[in-house]
Protein backbone atom coordinates (compact mmCIF):
# COMPACT_ATOMS: atom_id res chain seq x y z
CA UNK A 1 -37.23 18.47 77.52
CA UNK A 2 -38.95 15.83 75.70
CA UNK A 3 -39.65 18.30 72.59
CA UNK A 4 -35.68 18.90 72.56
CA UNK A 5 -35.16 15.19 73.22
CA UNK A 6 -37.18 14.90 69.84
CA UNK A 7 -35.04 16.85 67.99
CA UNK A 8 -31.73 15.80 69.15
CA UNK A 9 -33.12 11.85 68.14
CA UNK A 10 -34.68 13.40 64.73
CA UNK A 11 -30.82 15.15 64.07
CA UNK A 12 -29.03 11.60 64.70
CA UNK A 13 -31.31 10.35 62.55
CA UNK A 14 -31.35 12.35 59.70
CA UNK A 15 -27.40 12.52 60.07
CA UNK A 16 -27.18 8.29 59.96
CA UNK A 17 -29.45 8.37 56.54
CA UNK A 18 -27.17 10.90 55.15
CA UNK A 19 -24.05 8.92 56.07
CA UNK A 20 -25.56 5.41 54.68
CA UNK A 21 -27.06 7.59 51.00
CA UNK A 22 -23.20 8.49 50.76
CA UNK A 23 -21.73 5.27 51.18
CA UNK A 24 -24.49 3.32 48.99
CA UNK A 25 -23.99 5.97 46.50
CA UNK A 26 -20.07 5.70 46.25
CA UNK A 27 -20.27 2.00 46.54
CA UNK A 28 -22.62 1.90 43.23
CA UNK A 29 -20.66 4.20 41.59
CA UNK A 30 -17.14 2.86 42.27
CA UNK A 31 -17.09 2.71 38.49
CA UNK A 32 -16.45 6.31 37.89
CA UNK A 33 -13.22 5.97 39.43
CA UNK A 34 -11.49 3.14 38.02
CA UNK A 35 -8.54 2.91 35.80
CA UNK A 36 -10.48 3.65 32.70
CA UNK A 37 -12.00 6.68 34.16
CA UNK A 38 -11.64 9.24 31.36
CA UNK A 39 -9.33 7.70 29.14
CA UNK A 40 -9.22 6.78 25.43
CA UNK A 41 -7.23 4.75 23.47
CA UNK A 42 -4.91 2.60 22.63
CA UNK A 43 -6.85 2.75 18.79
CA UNK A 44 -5.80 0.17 16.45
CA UNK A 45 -6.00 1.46 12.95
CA UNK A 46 -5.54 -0.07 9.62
CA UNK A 47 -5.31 1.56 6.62
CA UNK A 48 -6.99 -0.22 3.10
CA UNK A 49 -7.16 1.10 -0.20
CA UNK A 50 -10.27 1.06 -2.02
CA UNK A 51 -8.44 -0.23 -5.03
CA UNK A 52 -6.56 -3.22 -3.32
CA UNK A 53 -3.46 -2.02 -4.00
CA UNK A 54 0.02 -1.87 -1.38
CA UNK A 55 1.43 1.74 -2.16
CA UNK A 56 4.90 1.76 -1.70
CA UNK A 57 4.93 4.38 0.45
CA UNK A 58 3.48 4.82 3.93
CA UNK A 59 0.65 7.14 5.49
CA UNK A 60 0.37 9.55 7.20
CA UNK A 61 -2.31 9.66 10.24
CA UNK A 62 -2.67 12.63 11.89
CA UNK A 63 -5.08 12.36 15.06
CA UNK A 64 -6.75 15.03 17.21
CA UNK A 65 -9.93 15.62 19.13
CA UNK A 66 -12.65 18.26 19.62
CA UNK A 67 -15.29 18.69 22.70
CA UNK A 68 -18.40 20.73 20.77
CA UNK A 69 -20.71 22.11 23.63
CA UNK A 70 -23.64 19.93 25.13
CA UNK A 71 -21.71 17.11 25.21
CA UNK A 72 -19.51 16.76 27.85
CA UNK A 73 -18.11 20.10 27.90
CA UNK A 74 -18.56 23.03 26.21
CA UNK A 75 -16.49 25.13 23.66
CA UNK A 76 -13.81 23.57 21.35
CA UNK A 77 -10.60 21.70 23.27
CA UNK A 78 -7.73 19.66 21.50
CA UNK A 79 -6.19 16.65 22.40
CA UNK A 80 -5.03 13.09 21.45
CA UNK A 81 -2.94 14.90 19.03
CA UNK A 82 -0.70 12.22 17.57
CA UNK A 83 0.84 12.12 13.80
CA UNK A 84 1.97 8.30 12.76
CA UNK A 85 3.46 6.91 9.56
CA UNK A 86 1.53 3.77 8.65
CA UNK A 87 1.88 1.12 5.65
CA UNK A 88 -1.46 0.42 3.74
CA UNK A 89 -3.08 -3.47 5.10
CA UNK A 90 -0.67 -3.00 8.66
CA UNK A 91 -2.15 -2.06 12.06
CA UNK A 92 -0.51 0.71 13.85
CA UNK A 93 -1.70 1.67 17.68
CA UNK A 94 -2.04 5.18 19.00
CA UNK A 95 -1.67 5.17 22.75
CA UNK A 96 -3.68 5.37 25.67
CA UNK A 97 -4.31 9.07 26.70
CA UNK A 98 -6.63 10.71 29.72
CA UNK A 99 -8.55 13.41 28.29
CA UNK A 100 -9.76 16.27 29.61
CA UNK A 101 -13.29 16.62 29.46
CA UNK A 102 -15.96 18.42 32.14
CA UNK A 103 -17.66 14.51 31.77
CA UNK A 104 -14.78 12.43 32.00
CA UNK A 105 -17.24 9.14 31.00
CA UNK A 106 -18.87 11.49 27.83
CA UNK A 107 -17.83 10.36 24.15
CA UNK A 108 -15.01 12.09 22.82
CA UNK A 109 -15.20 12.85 19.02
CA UNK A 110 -11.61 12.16 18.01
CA UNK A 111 -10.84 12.89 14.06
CA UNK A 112 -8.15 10.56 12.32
CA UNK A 113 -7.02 12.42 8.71
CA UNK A 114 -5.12 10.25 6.55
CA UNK A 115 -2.85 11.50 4.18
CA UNK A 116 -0.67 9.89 1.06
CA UNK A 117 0.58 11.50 -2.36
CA UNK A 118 -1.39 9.65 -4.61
CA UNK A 119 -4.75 9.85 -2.38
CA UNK A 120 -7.85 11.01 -1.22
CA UNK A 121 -7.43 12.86 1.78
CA UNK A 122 -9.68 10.25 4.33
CA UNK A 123 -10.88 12.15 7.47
CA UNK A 124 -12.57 9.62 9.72
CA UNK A 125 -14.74 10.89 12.71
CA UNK A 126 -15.77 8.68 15.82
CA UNK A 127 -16.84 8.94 18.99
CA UNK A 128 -14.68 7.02 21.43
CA UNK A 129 -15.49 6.27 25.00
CA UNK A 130 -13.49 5.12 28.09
CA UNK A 131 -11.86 1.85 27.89
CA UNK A 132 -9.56 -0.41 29.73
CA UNK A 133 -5.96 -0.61 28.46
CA UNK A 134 -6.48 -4.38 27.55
CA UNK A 135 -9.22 -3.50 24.65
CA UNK A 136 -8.45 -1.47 21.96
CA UNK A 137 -10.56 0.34 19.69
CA UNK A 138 -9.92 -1.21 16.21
CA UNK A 139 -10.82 0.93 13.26
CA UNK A 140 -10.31 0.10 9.32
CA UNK A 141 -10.27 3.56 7.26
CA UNK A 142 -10.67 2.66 3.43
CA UNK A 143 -8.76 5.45 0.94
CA UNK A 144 -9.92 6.12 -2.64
CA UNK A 145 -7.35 6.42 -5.22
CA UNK A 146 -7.01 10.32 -5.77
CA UNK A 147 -7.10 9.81 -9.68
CA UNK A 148 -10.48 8.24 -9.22
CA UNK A 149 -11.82 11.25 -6.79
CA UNK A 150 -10.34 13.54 -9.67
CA UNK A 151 -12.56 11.38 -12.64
CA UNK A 152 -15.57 11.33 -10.56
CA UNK A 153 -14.88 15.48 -10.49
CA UNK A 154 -14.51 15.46 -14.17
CA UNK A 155 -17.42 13.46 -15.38
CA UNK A 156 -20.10 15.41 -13.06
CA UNK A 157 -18.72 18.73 -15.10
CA UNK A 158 -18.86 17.12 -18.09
CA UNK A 159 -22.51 16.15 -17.75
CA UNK A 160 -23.20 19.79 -17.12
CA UNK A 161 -21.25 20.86 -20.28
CA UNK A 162 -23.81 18.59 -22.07
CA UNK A 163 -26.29 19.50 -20.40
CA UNK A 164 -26.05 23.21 -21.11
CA UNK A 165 -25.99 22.15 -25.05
CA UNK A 166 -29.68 21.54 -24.69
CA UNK A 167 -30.80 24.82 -24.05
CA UNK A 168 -30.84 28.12 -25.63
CA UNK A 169 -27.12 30.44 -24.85
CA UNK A 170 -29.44 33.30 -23.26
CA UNK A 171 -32.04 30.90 -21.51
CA UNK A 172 -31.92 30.53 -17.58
CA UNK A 173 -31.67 26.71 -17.91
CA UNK A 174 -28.45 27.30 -20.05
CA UNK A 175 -26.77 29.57 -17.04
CA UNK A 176 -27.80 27.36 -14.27
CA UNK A 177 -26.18 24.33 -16.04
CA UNK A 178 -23.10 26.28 -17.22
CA UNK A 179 -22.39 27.75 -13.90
CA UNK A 180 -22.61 24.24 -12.23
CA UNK A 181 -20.28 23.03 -15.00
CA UNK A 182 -17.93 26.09 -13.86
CA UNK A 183 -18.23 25.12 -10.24
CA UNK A 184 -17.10 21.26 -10.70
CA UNK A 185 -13.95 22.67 -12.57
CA UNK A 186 -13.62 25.09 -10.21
CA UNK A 187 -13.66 22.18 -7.47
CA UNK A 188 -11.41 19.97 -9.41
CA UNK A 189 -8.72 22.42 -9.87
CA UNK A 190 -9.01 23.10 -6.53
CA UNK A 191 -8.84 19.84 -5.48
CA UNK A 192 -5.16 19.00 -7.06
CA UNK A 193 -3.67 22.41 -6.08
CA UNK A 194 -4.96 21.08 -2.11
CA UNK A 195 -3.22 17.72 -2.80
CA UNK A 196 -0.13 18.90 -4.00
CA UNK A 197 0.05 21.45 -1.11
CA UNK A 198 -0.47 19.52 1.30
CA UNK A 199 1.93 16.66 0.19
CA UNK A 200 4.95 18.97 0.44
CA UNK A 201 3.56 20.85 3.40
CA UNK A 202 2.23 18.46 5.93
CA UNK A 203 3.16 14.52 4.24
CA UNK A 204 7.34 15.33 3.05
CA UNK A 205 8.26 16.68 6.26
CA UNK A 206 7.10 13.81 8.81
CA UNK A 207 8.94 11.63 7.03
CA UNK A 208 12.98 10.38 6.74
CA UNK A 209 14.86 12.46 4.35
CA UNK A 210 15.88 9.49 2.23
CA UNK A 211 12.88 8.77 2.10
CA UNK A 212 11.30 12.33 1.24
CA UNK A 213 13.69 12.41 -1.94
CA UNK A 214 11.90 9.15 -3.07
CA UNK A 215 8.88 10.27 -3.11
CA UNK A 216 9.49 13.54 -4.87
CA UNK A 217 11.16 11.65 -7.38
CA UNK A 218 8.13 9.64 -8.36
CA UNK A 219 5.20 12.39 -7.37
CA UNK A 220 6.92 15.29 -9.02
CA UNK A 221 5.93 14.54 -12.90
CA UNK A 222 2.84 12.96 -11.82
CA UNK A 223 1.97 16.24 -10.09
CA UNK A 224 3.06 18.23 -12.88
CA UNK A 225 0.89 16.15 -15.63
CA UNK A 226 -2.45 16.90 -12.99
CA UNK A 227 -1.34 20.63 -12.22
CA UNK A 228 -1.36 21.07 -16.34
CA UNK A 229 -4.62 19.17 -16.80
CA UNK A 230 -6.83 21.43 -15.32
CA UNK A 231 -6.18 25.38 -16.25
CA UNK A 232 -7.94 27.03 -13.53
CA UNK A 233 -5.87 25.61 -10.60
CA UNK A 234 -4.57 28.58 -9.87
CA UNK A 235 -7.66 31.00 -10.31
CA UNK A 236 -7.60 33.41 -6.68
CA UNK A 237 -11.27 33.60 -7.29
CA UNK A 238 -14.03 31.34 -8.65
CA UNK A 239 -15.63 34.35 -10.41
CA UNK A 240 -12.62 34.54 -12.68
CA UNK A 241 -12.30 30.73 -13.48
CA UNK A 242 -14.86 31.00 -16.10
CA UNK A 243 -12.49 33.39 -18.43
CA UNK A 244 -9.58 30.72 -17.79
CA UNK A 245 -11.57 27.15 -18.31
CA UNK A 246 -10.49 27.57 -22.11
CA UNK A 247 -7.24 29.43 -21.67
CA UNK A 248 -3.76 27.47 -21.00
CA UNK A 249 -2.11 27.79 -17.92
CA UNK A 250 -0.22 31.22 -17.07
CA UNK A 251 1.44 30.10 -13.77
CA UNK A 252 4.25 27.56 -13.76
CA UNK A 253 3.87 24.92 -12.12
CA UNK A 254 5.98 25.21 -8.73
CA UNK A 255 5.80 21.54 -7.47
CA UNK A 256 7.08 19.74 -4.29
């Protein structure tokens, strides 16, 4: 009797520890489950352009986030996926939003890609965390001129046509430095038939139709002077840029 008496006692016990480990360990985690408990957002972004300048026409933000595995999940899922119109030096919020992750508390990489005719494509990447409603994440992205991007192109083919001067036509130094010279046109080409794509593809259609006409009006010859400028825009393969880099353009120029 006593030996059962034991055991009965030891049971209570072990049964009262287990009942105070649970209620010390939900009292000191009560954070887990408050309001910002696998949420992200509202984010705050302003746009500014690397040359100071106020473009007359807006942005174009387009928002979206993945969960790589090992990090709160695992595989690729997609969410926060928000597209905005925003004027260059004004803040425009993207709203609060519970995610879905296997760690609700885990960083999720969002991706903001900013898009405007005349530049850079801007993809900003950053891990946000859960917040309360009443603090924002405030982010600046900074865009580069896409005629600068496109002269920064230029020159670093250029120094490879130099540099291919200095060597002899059937010399391994010569091929190296005239296939890199090759490549950067290649890229460049490339570069202004992505811009122009993606300007009447994904930019025209988010915004008013008014407004769409305006900006065809002052993109189209401006797109048309860069399409001409660089004759293997429209080279399928980079192989076959090489016979084209000195040839004028056979494909007309289709435009927005």
């Amino acid at each position: 009797m006593q030996f059962r008496e034991f055991v009965f006692l030891s049971s209570k016990r072990v049964f009262a520890l287990a009942l105070l480990f649970i209620s010390v360990s939900l009292t000191g985690c009560t954070f887990l489950f408050d309001e910002a408990h696998g949420y992200r957002g509202p984010v705050e972004i302003t746009i500014v352009t690397e040359d100071g300048s106020i473009p007359q026409f807006p942005f174009l933000i387009d928002t979206g986030y993945a969960e790589p595995g090992g990090h709160g999940g695992s595989g690729h899922e997609r969410g926060y996926d928000y597209l905005k119109l925003a004027y260059a030096g004004k803040v425009v919020t993207f709203p609060r939003e519970r995610l879905d992750l296997l760690q609700p508390n885990a960083y999720a990489m969002v991706h903001f890609v900013v898009r405007h005719p005349n530049y850079h494509i801007q993809t900003l990447s950053v891990g946000l965390g859960p917040i309360d409603a009443d603090d924002p994440h405030k982010l600046t992205i900074t865009v580069k001129p896409f005629e600068d991007m496109m002269q920064v192109i230029a020159e670093r083919a250029e120094a490879f046509k130099i540099k291919r001067m200095q060597f002899q036509p059937d010399s391994r130094e010569y091929k190296s430095a005239d296939f890199t010279y090759q490549q950067e046109r290649f890229v460049l080409g490339r570069a202004i038939h992505r811009q122009i794509d993606k300007t009447r593809d994904v930019y025209l259609p988010e915004l008013p139709l008014t407004l769409q006409q305006e900006v065809i009006d002052k993109y189209q010859p401006i797109f048309k002077k860069w399409y001409y400028s660089v004759p293997e825009t429209d080279c399928d393969d980079q192989v076959f840029c090489k016979y084209q880099i000195l040839e004028p353009r056979r494909k007309e120029y289709e435009g927005l």
